[in-house]
N, C-alpha and C. Protein backbone atom coordinates (compact mmCIF):
# COMPACT_ATOMS: atom_id res chain seq x y z
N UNK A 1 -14.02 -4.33 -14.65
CA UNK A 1 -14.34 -5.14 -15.80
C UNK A 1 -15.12 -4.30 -16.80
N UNK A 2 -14.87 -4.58 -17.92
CA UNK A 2 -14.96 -3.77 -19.16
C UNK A 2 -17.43 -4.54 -19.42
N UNK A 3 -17.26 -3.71 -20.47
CA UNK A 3 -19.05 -4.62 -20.54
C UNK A 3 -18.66 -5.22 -21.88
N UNK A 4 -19.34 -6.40 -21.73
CA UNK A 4 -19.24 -7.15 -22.78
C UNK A 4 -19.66 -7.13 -24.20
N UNK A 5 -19.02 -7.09 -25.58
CA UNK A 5 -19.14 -6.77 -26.65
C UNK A 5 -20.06 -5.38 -27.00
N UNK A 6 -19.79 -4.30 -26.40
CA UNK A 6 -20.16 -2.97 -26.75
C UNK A 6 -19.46 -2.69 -28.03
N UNK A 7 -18.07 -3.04 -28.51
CA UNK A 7 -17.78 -2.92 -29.86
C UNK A 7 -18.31 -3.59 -30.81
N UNK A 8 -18.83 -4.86 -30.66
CA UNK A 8 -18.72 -5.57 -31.03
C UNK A 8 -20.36 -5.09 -32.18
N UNK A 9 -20.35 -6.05 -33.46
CA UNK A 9 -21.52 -5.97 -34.19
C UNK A 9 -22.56 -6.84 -33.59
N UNK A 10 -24.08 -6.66 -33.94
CA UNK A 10 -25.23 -7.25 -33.38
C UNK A 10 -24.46 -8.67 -33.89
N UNK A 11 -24.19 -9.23 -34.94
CA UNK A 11 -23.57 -10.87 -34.69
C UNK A 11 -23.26 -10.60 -33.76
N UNK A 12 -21.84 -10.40 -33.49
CA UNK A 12 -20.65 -11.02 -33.37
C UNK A 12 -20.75 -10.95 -31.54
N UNK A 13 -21.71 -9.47 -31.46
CA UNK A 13 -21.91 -9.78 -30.03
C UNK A 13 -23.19 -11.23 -29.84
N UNK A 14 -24.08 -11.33 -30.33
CA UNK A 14 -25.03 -12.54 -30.25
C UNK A 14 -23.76 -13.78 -30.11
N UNK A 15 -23.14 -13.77 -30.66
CA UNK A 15 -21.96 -15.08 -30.97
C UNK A 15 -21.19 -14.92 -29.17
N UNK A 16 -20.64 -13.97 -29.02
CA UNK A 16 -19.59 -13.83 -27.50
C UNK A 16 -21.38 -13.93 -26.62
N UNK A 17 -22.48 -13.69 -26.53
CA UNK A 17 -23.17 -13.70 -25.14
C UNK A 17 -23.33 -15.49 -25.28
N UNK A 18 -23.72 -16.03 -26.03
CA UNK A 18 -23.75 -17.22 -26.40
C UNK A 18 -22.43 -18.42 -25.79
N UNK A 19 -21.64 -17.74 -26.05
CA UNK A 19 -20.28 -18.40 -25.34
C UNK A 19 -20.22 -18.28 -23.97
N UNK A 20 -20.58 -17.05 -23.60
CA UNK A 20 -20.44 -16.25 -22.13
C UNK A 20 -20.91 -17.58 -21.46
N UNK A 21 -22.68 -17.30 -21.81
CA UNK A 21 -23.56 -18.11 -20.90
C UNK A 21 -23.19 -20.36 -21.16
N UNK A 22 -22.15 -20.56 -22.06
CA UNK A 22 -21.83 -21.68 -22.05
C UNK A 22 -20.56 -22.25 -21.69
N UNK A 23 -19.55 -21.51 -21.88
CA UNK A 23 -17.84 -22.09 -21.90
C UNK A 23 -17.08 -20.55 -21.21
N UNK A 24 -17.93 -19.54 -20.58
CA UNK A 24 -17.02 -18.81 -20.04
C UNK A 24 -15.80 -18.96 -19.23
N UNK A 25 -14.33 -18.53 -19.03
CA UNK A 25 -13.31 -19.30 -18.25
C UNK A 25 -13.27 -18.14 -17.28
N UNK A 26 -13.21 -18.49 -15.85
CA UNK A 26 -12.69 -17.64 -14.62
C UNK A 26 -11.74 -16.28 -15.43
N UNK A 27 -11.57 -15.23 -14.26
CA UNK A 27 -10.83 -14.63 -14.67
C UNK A 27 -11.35 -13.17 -14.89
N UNK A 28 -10.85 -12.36 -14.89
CA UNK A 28 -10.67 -11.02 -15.19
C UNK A 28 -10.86 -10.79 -16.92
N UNK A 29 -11.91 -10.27 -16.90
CA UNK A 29 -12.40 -9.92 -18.46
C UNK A 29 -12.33 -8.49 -18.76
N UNK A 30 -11.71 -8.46 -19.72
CA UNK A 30 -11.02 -6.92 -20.67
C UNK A 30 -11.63 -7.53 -22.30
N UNK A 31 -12.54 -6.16 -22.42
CA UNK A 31 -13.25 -6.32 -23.95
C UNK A 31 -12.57 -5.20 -24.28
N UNK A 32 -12.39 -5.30 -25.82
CA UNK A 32 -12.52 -4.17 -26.45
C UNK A 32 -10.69 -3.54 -26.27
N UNK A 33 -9.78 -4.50 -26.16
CA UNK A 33 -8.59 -4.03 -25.99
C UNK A 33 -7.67 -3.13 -26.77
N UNK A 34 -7.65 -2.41 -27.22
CA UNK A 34 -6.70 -1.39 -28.02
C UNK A 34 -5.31 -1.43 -27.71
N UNK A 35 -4.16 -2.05 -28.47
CA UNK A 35 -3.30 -2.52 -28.54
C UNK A 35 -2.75 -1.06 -29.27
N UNK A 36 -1.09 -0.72 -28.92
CA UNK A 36 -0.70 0.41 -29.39
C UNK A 36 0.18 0.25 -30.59
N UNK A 37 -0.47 1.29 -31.34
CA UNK A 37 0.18 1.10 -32.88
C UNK A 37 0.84 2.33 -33.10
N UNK A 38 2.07 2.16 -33.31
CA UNK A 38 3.04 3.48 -33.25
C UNK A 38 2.52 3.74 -34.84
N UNK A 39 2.66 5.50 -34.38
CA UNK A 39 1.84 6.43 -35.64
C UNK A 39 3.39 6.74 -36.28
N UNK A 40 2.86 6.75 -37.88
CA UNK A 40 4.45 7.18 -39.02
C UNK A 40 4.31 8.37 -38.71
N UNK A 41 5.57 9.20 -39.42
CA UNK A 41 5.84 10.27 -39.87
C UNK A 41 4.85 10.99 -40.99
N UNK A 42 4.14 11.36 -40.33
CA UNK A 42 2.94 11.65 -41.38
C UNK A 42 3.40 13.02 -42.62
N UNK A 43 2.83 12.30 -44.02
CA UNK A 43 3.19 13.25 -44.94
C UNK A 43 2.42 14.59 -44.79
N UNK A 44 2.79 15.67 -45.42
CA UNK A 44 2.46 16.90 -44.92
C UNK A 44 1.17 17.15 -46.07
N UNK A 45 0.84 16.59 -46.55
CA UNK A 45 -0.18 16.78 -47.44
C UNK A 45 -2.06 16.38 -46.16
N UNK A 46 -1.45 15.42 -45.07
CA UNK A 46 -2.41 14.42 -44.72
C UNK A 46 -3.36 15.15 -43.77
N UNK A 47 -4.72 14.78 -43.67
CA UNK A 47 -5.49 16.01 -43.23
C UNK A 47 -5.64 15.28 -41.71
N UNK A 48 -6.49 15.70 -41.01
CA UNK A 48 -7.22 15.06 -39.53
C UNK A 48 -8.08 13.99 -40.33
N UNK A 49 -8.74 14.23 -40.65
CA UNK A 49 -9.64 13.04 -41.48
C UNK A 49 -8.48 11.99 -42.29
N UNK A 50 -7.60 12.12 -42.74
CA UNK A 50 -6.08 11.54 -42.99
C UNK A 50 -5.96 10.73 -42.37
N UNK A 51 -5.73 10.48 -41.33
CA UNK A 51 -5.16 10.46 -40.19
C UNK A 51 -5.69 9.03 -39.39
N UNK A 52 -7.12 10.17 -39.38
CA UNK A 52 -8.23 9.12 -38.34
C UNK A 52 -8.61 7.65 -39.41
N UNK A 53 -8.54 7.73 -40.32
CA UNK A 53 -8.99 6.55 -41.16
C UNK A 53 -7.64 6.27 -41.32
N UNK A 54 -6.74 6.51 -41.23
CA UNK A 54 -5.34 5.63 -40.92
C UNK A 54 -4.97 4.51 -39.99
N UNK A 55 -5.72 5.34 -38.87
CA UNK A 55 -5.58 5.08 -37.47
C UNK A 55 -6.78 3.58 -37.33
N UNK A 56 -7.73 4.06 -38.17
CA UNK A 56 -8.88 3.19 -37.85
C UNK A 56 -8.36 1.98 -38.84
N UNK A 57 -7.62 1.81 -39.34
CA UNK A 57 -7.35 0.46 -40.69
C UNK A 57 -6.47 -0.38 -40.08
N UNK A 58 -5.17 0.85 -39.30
CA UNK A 58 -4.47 0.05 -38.61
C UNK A 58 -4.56 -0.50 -37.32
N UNK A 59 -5.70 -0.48 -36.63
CA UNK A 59 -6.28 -0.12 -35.06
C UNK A 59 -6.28 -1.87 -34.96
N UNK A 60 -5.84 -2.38 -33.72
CA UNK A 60 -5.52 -3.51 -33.27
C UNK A 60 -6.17 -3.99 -31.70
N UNK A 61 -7.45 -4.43 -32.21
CA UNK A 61 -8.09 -4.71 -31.13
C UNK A 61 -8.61 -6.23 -30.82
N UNK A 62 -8.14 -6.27 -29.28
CA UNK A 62 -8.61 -7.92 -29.06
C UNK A 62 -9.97 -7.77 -28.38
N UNK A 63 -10.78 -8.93 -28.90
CA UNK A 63 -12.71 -8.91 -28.57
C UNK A 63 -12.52 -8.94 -27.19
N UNK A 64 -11.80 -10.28 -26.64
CA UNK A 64 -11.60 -10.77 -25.40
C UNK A 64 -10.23 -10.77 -24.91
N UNK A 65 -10.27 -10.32 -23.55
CA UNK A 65 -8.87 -10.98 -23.21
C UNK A 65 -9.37 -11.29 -21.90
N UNK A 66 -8.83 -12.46 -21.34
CA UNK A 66 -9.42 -13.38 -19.66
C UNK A 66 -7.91 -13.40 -19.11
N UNK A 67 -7.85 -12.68 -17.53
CA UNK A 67 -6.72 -12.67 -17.26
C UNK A 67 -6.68 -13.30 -15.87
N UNK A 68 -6.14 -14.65 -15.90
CA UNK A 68 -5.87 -15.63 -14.41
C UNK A 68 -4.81 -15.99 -13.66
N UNK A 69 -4.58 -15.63 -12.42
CA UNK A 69 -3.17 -15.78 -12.11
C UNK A 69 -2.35 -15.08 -13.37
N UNK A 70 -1.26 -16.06 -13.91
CA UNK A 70 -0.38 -15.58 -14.77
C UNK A 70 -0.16 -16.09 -16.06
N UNK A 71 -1.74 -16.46 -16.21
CA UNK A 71 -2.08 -16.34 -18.05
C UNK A 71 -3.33 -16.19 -18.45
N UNK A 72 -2.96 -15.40 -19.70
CA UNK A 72 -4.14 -14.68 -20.57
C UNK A 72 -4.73 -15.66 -21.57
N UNK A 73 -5.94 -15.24 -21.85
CA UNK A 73 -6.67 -15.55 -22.78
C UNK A 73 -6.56 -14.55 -23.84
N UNK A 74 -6.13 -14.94 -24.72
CA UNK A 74 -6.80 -13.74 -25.86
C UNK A 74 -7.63 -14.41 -26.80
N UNK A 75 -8.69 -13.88 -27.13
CA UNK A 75 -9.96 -13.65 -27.69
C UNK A 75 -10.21 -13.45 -29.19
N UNK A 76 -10.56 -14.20 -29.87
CA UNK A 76 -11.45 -13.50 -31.40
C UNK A 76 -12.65 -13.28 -31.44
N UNK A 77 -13.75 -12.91 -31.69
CA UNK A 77 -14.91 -13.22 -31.71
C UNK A 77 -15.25 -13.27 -33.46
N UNK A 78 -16.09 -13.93 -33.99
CA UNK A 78 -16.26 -13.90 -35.29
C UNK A 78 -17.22 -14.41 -35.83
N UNK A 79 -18.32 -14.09 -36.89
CA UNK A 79 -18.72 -15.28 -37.52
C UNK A 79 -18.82 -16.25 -38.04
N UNK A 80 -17.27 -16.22 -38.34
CA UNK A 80 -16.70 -17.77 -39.07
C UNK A 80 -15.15 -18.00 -38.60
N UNK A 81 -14.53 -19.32 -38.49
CA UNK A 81 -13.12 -19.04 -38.19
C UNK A 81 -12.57 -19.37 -39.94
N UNK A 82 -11.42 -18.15 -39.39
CA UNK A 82 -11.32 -17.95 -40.71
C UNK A 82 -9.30 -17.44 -40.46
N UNK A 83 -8.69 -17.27 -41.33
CA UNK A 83 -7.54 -17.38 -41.45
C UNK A 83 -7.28 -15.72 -40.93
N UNK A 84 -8.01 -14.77 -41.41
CA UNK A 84 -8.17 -13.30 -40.54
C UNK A 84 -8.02 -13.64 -38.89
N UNK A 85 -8.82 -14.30 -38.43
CA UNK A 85 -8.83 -14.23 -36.96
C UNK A 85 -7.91 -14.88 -36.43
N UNK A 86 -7.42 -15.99 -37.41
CA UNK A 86 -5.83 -16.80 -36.89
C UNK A 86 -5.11 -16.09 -36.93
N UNK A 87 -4.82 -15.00 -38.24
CA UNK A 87 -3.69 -14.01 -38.06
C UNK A 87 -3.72 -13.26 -36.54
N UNK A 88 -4.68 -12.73 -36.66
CA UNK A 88 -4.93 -11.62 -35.63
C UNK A 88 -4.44 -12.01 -34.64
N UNK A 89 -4.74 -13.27 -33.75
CA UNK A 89 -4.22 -13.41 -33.01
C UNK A 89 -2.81 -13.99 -32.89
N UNK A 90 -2.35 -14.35 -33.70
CA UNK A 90 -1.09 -14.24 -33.58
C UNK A 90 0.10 -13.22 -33.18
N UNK A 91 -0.77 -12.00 -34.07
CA UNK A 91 0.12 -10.68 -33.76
C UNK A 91 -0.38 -10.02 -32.58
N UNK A 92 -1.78 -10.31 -32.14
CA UNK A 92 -2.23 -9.66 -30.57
C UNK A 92 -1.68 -10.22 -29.62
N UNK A 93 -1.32 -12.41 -29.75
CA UNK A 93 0.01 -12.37 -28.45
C UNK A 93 0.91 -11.53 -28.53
N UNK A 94 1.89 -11.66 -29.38
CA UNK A 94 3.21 -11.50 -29.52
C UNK A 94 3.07 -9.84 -29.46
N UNK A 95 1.89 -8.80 -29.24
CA UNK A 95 1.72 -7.85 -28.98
C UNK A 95 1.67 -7.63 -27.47
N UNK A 96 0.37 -8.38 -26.91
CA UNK A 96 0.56 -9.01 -25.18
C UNK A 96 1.57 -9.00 -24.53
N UNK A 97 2.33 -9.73 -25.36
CA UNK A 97 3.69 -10.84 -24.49
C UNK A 97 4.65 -9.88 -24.19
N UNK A 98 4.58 -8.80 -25.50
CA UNK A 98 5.98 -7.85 -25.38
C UNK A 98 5.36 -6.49 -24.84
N UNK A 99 4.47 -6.52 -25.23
CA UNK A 99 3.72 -4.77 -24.65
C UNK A 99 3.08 -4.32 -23.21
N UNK A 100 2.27 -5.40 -23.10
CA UNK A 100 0.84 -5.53 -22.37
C UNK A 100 1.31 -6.23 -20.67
N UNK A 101 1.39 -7.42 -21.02
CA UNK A 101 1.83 -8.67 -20.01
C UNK A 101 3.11 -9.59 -20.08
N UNK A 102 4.48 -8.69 -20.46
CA UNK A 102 5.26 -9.76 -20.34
C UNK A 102 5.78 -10.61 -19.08
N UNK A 103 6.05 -11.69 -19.43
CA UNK A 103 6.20 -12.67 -18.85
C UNK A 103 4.80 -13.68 -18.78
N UNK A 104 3.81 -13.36 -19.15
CA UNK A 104 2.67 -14.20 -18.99
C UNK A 104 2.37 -15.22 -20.02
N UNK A 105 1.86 -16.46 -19.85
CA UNK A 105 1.55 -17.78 -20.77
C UNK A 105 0.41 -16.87 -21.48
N UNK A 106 0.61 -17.48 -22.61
CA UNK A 106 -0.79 -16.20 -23.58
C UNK A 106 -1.68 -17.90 -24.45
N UNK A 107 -3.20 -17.96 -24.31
CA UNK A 107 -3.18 -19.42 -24.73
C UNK A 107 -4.49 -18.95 -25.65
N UNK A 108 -4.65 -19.00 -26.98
CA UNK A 108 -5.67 -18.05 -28.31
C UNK A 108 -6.48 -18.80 -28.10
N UNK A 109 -7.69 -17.85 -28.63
CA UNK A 109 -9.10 -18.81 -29.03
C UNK A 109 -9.88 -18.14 -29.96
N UNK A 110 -10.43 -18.66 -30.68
CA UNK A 110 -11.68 -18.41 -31.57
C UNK A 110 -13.12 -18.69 -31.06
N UNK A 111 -13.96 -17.72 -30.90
CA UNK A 111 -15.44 -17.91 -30.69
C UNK A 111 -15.75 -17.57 -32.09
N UNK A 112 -16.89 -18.78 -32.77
CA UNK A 112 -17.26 -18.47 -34.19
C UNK A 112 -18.65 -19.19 -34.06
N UNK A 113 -19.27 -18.79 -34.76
CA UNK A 113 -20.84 -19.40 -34.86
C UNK A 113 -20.49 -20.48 -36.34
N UNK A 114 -19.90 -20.29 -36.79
CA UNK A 114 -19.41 -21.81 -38.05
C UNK A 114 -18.18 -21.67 -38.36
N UNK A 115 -18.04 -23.27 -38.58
CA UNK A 115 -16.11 -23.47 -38.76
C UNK A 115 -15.63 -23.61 -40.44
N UNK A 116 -14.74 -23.60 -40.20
CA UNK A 116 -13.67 -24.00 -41.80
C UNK A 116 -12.66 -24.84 -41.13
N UNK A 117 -13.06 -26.13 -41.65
CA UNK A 117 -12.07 -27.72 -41.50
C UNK A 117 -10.53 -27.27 -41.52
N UNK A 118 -10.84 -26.90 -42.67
CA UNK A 118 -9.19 -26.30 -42.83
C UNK A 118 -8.51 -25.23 -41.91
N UNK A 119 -9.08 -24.24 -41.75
CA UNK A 119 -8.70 -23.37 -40.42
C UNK A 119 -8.47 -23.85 -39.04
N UNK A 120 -9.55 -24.48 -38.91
CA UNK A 120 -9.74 -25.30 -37.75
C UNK A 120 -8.39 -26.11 -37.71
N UNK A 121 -8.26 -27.13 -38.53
CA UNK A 121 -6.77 -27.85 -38.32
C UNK A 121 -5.86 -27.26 -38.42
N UNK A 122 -5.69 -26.34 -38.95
CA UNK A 122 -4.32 -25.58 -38.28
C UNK A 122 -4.14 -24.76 -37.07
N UNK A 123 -5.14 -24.53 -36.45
CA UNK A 123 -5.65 -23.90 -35.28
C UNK A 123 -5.47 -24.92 -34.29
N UNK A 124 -5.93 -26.00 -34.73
CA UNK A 124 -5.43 -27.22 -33.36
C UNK A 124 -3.79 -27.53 -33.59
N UNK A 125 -3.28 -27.81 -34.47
CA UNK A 125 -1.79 -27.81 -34.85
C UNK A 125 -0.99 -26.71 -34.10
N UNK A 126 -1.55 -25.67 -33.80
CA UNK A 126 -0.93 -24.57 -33.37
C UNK A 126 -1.68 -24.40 -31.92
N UNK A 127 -2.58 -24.89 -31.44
CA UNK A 127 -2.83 -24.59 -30.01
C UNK A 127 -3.52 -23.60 -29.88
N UNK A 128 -4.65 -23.31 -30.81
CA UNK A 128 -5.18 -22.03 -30.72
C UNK A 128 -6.97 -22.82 -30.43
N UNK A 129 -7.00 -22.91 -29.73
CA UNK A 129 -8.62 -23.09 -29.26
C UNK A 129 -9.58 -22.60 -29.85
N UNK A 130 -10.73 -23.75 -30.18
CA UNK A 130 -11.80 -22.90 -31.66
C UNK A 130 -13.32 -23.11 -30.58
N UNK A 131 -14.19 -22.44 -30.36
CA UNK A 131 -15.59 -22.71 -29.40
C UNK A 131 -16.12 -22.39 -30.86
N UNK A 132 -17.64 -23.25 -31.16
CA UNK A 132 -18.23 -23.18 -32.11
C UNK A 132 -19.47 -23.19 -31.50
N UNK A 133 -19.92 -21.98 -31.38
CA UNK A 133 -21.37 -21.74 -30.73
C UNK A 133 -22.64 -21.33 -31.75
């Protein structure tokens, strides 16, 4: 098991220990997941420093992932839920499902210290679980 929110910012980790110690789910915990992002054909002009801030814009990481029997949790952690972290996880299942763990039920969530009504209802519309700690 990975340690908990070492990436993470002084929020955003205060926000995930907060959850930990209230609504944690069983399971096998992976922080800090790095999801693989196939690198372009890099132009010949582009330096190492090029490169690495390429790498870092496009870098695809899940806060949480909880792994039980034969389904995952995947994880946002955030200060607010917000339409960023709905994306995200959208493309971190469908990253999971085909990369990581296929064949496994993949079921999203948002940890946020304050909500947006509007996010929020489309987040329940879609089955994406919101903890508001």
């Amino acid at each position: 098991m990975s340690r908990p929110g070492l990436h993470m910012g002084l929020v955003e980790r205060a926000i995930l220990e907060r959850w930990l110690a209230k609504y944690d789910i069983e399971g096998e915990h992976v922080y800090d997941l790095h999801l693989s992002t196939p690198e372009p054909v890099w132009p010949v002009h582009y330096t190492e420093a090029d490169k690495e801030n390429w790498r870092y814009l496009v870098m695809k990481r899940v806060d949480l992932m909880i792994k039980a029997e034969t389904r995952v949790w995947i994880i946002e952690v955030t200060p607010r839920v917000s339409t960023r972290a709905l994306g995200a996880l959208q493309l971190y299942r469908a990253i999971v499902q085909k990369d990581v763990l296929p064949g496994w039920l993949a079921s999203l969530g948002i940890i946020a210290e304050a909500g947006d009504p509007a996010v929020e209802e489309v987040c329940a519309a879609q089955g994406v679980k919101v903890w508001l700690v």
